[in-house]
Protein backbone atom coordinates (compact mmCIF):
# COMPACT_ATOMS: atom_id res chain seq x y z
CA UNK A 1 0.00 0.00 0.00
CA UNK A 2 0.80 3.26 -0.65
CA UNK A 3 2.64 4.83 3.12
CA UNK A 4 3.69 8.25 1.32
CA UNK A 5 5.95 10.30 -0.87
CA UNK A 6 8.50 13.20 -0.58
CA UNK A 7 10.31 15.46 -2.62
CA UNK A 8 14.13 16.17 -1.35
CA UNK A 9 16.40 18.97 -3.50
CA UNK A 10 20.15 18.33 -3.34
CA UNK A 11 21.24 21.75 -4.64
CA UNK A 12 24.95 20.97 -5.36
CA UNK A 13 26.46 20.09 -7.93
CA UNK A 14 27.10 16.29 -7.66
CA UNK A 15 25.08 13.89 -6.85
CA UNK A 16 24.39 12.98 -2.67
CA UNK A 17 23.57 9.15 -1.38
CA UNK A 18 21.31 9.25 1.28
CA UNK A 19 20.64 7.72 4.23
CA UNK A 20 16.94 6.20 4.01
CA UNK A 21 15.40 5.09 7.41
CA UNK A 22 11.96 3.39 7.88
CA UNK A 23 10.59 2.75 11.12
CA UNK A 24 8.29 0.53 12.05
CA UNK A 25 5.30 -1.45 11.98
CA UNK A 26 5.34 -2.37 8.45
CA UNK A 27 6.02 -5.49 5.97
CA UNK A 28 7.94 -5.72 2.54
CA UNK A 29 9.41 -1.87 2.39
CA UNK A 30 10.51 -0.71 -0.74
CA UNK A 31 11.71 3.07 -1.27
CA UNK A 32 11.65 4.15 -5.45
CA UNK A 33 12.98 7.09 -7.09
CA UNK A 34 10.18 8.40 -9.14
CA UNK A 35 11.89 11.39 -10.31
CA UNK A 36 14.42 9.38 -12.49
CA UNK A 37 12.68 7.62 -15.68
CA UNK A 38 13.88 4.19 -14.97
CA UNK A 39 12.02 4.37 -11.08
CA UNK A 40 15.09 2.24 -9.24
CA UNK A 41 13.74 0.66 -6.03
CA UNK A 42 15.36 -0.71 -3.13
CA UNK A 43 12.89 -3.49 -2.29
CA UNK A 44 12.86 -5.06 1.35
CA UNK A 45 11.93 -8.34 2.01
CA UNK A 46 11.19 -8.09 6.11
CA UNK A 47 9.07 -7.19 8.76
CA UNK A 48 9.25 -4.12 11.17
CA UNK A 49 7.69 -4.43 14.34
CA UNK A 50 6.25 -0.87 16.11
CA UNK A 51 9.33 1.37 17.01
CA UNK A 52 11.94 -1.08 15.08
CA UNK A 53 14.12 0.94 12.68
CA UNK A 54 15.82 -0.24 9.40
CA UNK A 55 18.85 2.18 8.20
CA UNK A 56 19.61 1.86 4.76
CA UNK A 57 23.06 3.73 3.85
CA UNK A 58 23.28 4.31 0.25
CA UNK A 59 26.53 5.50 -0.30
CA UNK A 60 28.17 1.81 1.76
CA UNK A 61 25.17 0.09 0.35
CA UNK A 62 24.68 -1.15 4.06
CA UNK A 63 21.21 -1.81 5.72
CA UNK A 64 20.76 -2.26 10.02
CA UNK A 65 18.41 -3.52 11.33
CA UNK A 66 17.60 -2.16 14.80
CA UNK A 67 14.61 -3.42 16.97
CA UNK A 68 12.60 -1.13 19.09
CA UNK A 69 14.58 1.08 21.72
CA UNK A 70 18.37 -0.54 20.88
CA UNK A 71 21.52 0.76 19.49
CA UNK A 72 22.86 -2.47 18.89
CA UNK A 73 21.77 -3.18 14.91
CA UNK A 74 22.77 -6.59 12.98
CA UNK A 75 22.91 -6.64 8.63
CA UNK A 76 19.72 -7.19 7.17
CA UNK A 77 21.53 -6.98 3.46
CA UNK A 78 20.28 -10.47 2.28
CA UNK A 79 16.40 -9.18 2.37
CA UNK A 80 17.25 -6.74 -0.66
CA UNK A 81 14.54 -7.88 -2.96
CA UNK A 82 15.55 -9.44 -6.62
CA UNK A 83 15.78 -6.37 -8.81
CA UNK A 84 16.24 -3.93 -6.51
CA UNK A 85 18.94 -1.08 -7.41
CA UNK A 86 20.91 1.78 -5.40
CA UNK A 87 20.10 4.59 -6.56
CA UNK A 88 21.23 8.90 -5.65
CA UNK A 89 19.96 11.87 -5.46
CA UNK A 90 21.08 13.67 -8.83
CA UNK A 91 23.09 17.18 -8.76
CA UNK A 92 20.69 20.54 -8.85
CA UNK A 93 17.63 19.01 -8.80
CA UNK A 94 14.36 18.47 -6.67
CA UNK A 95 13.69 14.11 -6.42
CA UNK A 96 10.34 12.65 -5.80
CA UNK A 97 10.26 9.57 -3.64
CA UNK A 98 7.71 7.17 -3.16
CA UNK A 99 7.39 4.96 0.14
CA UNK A 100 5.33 1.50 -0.27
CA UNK A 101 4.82 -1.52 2.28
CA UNK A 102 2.57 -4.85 1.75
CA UNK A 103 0.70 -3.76 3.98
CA UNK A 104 -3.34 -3.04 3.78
CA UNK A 105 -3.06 0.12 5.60
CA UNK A 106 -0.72 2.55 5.45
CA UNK A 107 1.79 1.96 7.97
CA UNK A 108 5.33 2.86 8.87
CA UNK A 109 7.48 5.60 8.29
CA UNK A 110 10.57 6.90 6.25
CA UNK A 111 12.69 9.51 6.88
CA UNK A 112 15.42 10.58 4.12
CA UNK A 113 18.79 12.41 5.81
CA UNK A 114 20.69 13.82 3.11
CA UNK A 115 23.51 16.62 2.82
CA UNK A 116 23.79 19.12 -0.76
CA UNK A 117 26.99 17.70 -2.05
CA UNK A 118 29.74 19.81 -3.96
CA UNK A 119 32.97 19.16 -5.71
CA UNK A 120 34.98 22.43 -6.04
């Protein structure tokens, strides 16, 4: 189901990897760039409780998996979904992206933490 959508400007002048974090409760969590023409997705293949958090660190192609209320986090790399592909967020330019779970309702969250990136 559709959980949301956000548009994010990276005003420099080379492209930015961000940090994508979805918390909890919600199943199957995929994260797509609509902005770009070919729509990459990072597609999830787990289950958030309430609270848990899932960090996924584009730029070391990393993704934690944190349950509710720790700061200890273990790899949850092999549930990357068949297909799926890292994308950034392009130089100069305002991104749409598009949050989906499997779930029925709406549920979850994501939060994108990004920084305008340069090269002098």
């Amino acid at each position: 189901s559709y959980a949301g959508g956000l548009s994010v400007q990276n005003t420099g002048n080379i492209e930015t990897r961000p940090l994508l974090i979805v918390t909890g409760p919600c199943t199957s969590p995929s994260i797509t760039l609509v902005s770009d023409p070919n729509a990459p997705t990072l597609a999830w293949n787990l289950t958030l409780a309430a609270g848990d958090q899932f960090v996924i660190n584009t730029d070391n192609h990393t993704a934690t998996y944190f349950s509710s209320g720790s700061t200890s986090g273990s790899s949850r790399l092999n549930t990357l979904a068949a297909g799926s592909r890292w994308w950034t967020l392009p130089a100069d330019t305002v991104s749409g992206i598009q949050f989906l779970t499997g779930d029925s309702l709406p549920s979850g969250q994501l939060t994108v933490e990004y920084a305008n990136a340069y090269i002098l």
